[in-house]
Protein backbone atom coordinates (compact mmCIF):
# COMPACT_ATOMS: atom_id res chain seq x y z
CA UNK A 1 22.72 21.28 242.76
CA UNK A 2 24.54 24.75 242.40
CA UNK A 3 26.38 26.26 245.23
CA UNK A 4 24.66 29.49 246.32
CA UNK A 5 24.96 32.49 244.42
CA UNK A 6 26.03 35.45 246.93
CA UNK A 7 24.11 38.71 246.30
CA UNK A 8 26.06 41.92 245.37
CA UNK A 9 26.53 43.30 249.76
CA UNK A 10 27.42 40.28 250.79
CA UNK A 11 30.96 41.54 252.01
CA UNK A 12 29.18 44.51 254.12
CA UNK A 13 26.47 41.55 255.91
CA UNK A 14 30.04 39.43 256.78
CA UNK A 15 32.16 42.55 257.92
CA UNK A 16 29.49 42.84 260.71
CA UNK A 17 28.67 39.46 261.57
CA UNK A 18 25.68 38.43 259.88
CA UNK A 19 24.70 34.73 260.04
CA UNK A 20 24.55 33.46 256.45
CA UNK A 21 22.25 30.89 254.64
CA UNK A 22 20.87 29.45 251.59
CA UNK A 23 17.76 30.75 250.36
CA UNK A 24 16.06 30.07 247.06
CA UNK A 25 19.23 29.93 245.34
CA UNK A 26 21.29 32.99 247.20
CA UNK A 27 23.39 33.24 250.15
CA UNK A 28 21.62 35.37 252.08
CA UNK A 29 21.74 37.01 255.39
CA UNK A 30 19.71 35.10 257.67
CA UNK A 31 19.89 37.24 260.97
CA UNK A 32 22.74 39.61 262.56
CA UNK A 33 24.71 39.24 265.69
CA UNK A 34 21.63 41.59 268.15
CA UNK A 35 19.24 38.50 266.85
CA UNK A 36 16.14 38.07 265.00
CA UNK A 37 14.11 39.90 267.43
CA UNK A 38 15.48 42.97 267.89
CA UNK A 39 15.55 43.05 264.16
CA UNK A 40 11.71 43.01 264.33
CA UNK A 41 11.45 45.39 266.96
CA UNK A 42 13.57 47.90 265.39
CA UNK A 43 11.97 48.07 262.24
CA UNK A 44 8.58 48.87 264.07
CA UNK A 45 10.37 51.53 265.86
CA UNK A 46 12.88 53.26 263.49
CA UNK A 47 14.27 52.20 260.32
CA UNK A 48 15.90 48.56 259.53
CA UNK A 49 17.83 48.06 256.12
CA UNK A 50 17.05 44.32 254.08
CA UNK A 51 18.91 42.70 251.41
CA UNK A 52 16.89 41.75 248.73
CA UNK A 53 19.10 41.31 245.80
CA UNK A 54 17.95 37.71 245.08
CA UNK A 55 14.47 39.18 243.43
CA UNK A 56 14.61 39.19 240.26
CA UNK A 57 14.35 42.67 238.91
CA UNK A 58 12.71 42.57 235.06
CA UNK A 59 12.61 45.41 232.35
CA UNK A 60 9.41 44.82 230.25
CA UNK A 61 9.22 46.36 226.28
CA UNK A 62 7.47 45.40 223.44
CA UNK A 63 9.35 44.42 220.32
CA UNK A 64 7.78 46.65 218.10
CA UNK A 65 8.06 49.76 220.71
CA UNK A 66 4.52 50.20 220.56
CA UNK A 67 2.89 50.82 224.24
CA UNK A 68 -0.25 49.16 222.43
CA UNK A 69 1.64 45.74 222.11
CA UNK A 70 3.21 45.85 226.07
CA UNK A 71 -0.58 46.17 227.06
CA UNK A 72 -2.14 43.87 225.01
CA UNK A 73 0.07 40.95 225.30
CA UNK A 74 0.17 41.99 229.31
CA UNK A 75 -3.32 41.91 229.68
CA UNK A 76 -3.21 38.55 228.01
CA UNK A 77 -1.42 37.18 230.26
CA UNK A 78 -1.77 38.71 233.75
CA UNK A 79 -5.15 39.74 235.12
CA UNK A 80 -4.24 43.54 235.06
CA UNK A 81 -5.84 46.51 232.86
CA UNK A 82 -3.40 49.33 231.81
CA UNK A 83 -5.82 51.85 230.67
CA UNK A 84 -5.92 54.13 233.08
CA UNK A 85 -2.86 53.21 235.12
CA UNK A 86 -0.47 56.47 235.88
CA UNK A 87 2.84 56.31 234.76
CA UNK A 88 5.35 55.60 238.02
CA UNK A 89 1.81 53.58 240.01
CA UNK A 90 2.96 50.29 241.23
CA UNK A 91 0.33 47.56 241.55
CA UNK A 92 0.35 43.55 242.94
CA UNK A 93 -0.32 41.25 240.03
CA UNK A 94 0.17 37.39 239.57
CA UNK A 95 1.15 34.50 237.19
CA UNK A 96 -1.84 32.44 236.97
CA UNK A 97 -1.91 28.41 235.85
CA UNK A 98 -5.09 27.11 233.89
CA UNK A 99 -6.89 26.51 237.30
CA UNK A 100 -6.46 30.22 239.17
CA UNK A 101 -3.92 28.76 240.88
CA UNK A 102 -0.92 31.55 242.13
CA UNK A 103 2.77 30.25 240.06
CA UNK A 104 4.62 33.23 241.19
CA UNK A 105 2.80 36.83 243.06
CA UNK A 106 4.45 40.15 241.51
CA UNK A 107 5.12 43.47 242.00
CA UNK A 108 4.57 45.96 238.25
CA UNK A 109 5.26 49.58 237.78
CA UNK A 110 3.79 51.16 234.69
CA UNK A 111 6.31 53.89 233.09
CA UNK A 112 4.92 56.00 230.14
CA UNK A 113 5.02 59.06 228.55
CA UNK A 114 2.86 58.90 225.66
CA UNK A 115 5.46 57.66 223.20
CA UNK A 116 7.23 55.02 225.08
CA UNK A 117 6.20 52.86 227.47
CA UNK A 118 7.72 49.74 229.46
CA UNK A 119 7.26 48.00 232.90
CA UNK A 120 9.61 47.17 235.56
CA UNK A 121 8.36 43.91 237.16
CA UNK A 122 9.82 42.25 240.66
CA UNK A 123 9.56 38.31 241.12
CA UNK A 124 10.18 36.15 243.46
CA UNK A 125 13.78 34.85 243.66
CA UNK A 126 13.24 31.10 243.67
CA UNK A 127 11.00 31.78 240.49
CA UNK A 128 13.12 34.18 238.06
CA UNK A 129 14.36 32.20 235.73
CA UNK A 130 10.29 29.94 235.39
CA UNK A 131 8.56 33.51 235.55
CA UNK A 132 10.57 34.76 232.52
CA UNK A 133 10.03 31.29 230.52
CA UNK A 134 6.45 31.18 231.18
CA UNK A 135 6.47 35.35 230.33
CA UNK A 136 7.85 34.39 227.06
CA UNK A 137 5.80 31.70 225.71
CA UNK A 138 3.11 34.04 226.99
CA UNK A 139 4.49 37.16 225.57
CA UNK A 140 6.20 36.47 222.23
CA UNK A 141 5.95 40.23 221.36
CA UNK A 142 7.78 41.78 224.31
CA UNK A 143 11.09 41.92 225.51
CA UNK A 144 12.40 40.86 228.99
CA UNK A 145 16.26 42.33 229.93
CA UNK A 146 17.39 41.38 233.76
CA UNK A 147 18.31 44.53 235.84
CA UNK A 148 21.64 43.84 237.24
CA UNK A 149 21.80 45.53 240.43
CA UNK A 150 21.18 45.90 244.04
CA UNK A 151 17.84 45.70 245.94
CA UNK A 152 17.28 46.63 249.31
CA UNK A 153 14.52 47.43 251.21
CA UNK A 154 14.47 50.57 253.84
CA UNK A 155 11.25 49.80 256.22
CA UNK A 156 10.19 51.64 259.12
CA UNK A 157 8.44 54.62 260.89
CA UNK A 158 11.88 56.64 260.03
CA UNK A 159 12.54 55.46 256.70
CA UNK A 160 11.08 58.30 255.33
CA UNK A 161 13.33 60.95 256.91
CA UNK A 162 16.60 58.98 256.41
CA UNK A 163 16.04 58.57 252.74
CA UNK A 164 14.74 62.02 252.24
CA UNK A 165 18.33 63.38 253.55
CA UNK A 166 19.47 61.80 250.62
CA UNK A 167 16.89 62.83 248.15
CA UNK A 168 14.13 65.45 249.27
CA UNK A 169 11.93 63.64 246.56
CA UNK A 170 11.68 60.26 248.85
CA UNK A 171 9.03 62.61 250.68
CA UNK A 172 6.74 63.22 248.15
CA UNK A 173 5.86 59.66 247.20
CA UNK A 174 2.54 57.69 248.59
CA UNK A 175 2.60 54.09 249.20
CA UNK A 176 3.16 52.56 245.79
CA UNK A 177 4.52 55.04 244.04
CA UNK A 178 7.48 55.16 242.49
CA UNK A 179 10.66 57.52 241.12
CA UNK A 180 14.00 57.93 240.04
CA UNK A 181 16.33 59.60 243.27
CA UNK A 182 19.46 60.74 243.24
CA UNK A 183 21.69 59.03 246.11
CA UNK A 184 25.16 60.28 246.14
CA UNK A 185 24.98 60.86 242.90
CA UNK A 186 23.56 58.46 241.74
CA UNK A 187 20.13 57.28 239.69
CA UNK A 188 18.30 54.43 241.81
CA UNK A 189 15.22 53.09 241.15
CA UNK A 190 12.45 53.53 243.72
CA UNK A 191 9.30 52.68 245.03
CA UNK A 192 7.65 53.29 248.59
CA UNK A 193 6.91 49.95 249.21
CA UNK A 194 7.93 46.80 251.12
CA UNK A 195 6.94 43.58 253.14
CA UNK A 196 6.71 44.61 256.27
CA UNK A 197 3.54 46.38 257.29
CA UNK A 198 5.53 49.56 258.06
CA UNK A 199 5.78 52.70 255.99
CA UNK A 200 9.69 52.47 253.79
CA UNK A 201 10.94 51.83 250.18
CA UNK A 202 12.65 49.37 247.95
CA UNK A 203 15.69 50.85 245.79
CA UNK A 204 17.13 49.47 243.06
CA UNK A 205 21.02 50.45 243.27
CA UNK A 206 23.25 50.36 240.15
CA UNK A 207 26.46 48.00 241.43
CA UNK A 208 29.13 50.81 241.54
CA UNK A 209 26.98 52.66 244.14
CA UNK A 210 25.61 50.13 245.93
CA UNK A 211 27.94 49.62 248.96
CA UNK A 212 28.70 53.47 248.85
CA UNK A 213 25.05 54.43 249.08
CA UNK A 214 24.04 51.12 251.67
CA UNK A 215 27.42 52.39 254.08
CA UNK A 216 25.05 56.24 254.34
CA UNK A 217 22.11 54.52 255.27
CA UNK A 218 23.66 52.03 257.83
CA UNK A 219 25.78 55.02 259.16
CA UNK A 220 22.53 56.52 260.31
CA UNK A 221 21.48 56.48 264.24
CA UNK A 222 18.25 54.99 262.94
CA UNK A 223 19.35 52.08 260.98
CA UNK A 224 20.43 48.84 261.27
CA UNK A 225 20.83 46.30 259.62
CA UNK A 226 18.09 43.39 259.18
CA UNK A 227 17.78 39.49 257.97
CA UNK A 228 15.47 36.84 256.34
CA UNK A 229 14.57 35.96 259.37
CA UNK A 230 12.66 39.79 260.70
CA UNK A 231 11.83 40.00 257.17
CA UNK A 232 9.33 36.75 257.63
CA UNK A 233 7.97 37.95 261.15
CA UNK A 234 7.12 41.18 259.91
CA UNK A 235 5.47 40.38 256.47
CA UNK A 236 3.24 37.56 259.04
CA UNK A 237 2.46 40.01 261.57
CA UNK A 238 1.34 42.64 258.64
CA UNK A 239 -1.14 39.35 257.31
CA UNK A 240 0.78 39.54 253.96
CA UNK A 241 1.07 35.79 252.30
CA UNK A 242 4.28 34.27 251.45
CA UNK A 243 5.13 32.21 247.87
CA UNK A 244 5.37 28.62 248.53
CA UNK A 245 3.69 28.72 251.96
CA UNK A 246 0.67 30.83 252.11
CA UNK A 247 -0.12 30.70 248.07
CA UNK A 248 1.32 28.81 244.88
CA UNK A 249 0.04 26.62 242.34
CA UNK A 250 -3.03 24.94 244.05
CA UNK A 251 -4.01 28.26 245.67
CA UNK A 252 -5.92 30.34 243.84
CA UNK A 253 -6.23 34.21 243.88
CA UNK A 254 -9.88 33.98 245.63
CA UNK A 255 -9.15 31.36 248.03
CA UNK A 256 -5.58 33.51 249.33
CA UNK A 257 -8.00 36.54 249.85
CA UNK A 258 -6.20 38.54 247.23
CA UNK A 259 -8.69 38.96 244.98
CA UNK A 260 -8.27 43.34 245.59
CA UNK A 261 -5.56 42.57 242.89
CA UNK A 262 -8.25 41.63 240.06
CA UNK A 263 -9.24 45.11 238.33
CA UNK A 264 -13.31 45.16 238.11
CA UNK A 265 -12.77 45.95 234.57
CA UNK A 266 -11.62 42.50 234.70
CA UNK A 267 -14.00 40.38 236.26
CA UNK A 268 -17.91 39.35 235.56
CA UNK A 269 -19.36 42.33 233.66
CA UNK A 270 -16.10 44.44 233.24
CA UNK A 271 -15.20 46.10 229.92
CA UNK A 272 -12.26 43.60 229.77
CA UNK A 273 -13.87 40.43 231.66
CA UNK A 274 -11.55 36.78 231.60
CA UNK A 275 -9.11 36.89 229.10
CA UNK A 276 -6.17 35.59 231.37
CA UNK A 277 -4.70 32.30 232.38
CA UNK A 278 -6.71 30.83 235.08
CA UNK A 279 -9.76 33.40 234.53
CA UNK A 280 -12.76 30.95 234.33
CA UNK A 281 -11.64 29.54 237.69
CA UNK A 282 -11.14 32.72 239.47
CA UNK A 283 -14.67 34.78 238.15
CA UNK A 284 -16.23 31.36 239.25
CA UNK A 285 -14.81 31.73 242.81
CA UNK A 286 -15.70 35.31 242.92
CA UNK A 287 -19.23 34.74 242.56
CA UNK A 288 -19.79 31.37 244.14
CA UNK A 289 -17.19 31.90 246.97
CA UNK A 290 -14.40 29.27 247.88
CA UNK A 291 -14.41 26.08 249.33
CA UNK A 292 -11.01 27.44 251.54
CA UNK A 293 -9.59 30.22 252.14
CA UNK A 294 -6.01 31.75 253.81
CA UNK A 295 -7.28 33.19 257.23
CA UNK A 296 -5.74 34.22 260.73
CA UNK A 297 -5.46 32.61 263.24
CA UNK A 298 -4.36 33.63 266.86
CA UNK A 299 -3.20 31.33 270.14
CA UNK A 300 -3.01 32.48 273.88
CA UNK A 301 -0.97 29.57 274.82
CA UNK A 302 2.68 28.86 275.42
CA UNK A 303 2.76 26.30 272.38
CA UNK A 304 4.12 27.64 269.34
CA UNK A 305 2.82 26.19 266.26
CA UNK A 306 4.28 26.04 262.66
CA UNK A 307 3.66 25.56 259.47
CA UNK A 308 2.01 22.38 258.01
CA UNK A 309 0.27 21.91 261.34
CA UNK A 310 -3.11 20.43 260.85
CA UNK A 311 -6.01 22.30 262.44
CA UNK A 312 -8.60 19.96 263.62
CA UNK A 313 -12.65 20.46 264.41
CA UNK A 314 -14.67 19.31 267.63
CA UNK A 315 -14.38 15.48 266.07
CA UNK A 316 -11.06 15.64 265.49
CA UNK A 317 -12.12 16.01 261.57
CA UNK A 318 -9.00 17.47 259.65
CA UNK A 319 -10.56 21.00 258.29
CA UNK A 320 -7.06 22.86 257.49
CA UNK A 321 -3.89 23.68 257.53
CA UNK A 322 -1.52 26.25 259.15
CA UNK A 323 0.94 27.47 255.92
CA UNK A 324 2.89 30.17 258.32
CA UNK A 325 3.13 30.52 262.19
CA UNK A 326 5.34 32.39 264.48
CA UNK A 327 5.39 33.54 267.89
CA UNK A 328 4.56 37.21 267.13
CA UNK A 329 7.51 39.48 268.27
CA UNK A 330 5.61 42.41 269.15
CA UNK A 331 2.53 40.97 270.75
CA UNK A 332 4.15 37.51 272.29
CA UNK A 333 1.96 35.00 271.67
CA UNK A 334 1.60 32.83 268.30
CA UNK A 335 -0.02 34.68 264.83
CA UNK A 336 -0.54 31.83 262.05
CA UNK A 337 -1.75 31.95 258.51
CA UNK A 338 -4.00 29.01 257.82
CA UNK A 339 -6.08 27.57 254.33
CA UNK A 340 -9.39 26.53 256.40
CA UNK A 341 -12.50 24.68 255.10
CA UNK A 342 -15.58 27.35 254.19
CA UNK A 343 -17.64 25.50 256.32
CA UNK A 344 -14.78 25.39 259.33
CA UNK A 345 -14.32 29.01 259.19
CA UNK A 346 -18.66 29.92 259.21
CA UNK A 347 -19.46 27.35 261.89
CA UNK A 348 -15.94 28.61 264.08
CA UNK A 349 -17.69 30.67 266.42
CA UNK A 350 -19.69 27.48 268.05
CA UNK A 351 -17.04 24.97 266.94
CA UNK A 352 -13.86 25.50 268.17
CA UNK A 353 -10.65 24.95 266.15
CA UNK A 354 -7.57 23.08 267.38
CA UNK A 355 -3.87 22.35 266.04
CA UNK A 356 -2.04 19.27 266.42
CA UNK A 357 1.06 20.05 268.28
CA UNK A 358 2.11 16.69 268.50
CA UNK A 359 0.24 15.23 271.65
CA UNK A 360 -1.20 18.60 272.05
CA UNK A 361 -4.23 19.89 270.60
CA UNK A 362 -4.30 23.83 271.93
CA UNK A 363 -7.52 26.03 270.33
CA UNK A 364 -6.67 28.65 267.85
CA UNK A 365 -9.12 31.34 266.96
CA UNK A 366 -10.15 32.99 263.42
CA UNK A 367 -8.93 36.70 263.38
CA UNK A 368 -9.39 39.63 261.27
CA UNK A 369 -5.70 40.55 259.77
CA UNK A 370 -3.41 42.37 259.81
CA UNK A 371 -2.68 41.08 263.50
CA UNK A 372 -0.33 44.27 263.86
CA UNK A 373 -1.93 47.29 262.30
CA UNK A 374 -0.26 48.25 258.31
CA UNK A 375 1.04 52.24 258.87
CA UNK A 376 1.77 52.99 254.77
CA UNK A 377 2.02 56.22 253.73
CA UNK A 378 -1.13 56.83 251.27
């Protein structure tokens, strides 16, 4: 195995102490020196700066430079519809196997203006180099070129006003949307987006500017910097589902609850119906409902309980599985994300569900999600 690759700040997340790790390939800055939970708290108060140059960042074209071919062989292979999609809209999409099951989740932006078109595409980082193999058996007519440069995430009730000193234009966007800034001077990709539940951005930063433009934003009363680490307790306490422990290959779209992400035009009846990896499995679940599905779950004891914990009925009858759990920094008691049996989750309200905490079995209750309220800017 490959030593770590070490993303483009790493000298800035050393000069101040961070606590480095491995993650999905990258050296990445697990937590600083004021801890994980301030981290979290600060983000839902002001404005916390994340690292996340180990996504892979992806410029989409087709061959021919017809906007025709980047939509057709697109639609082929992802369960999204272009027509009608504004140029500099940025929507959720997956990669689908053969059974509706999730092999990476995705972020797209469309950019168009009537003669050229192309798509900027975010993966996850443990999946860049599978996503583009599998997008190029998928898509022989397009053309897939890395972006080499920075990504960082500014999240937080204050984001807005810090970046908008930079770049009065950071105002004017709505949650996914997304623009070119100027940030000393420089172009930067952006869209007003992120993985926390709170209002922010991700920016793309060209390499030359990076550490120049990351130093501003730090320098501000409002920022810090944030890890990994806040960057997983906030995306659970917003309800959002991770790769590789909420959904992946055996989890389908239906079953994670993500199913907003499927166009109409694409489903049963659409103008567009099927026509993507995975489809016949997914329109099936759609109508029929799935045997499991990702839920919340909440606990009012002391006990925290983690992932892979099996959730147990009245009989002691294994009817799930806990994929993320935390004891929730801003409401202090443990938030989980669980795949439950259909019939565990309609029968919960007269039969109780438990977790196996070793010789423990303390009840955990079905929630509605998010278990901290989302505040984007729409």
């Amino acid at each position: 195995m490959s030593d770590p690759k070490n993303v483009p700040l790493a000298a800035m997340h050393e000069a101040v102490g961070a606590r480095m790790g491995p993650f999905a390939g990258w050296n990445m800055p697990i937590q600083y020196p004021g801890g994980l939970k301030a981290e979290h708290l600060h983000t839902r108060e002001a404005a916390s700066l994340f690292d996340v140059s180990h996504m892979g960042q992806l410029r989409v074209t087709a061959a021919d430079g017809r906007p025709s071919t980047l939509h057709t062989q697109l639609e082929a292979a992802l369960p999204v519809d272009f027509d009608n999609w504004p140029s500099g809209q940025q929507k959720y999409s997956f990669l689908l196997n053969d059974n509706g099951g999730i092999e990476d989740d995705l972020m797209l932006v469309h950019l168009h203006d009537g003669l050229n078109a192309e798509v900027r595409l975010i993966t996850n980082a443990g999946n860049r180099e599978a996503d583009l193999r599998w997008l190029e058996a998928q898509c022989p007519q397009l053309r897939f070129e890395w972006i080499d440069a920075a990504l960082v995430a500014l999240q937080g009730p204050q984001a807005e006003q810090v970046l908008a000193a930079l770049d009065p234009a950071a105002a004017a966007l709505r949650f996914m949307q997304a623009t070119t800034l100027k940030l000393l001077g420089a172009d930067c990709f952006a869209t007003r987006s992120g993985y926390t539940g709170e209002d922010g951005y991700e920016i793309s930063l060209p390499l030359e500017h990076a550490q120049v433009i990351c130093a501003r934003l730090i320098g501000r009363d409002e920022v810090r910097w944030a890890g990994l680490g806040a960057r997983d307790t906030l995306r659970l306490e917003a309800g959002l589902a991770l790769h590789g422990n909420d959904i992946g290959p055996t989890v389908t779209v239906v079953e994670a609850g993500l199913a907003f992400a499927i166009p109409k035009s694409r489903r049963a009846g659409g103008t567009k119906a099927g026509g993507f990896p995975g489809a016949e499995t997914i329109l099936r679940q759609l109508a029929e409902g799935p045997q499991r599905r990702l839920v919340g779950l909440v606990s009012h004891g002391a006990i925290p309980i983690r992932a892979h914990t099996a959730l147990v009925g009245p009989d002691d009858a294994r009817v799930g599985e806990v994929t993320s759990g935390t004891v929730s920094p801003s409401l202090g008691h443990p938030v989980m994300l669980a795949l439950v049996e259909r019939r565990a989750i309609e029968h919960a309200a007269t039969e109780p569900l438990h977790a196996m905490v070793r010789d423990k079995r303390p009840p955990v209750q079905i929630t509605p999600l998010p278990f901290v309220p989302k505040r984007y800017k729409r």
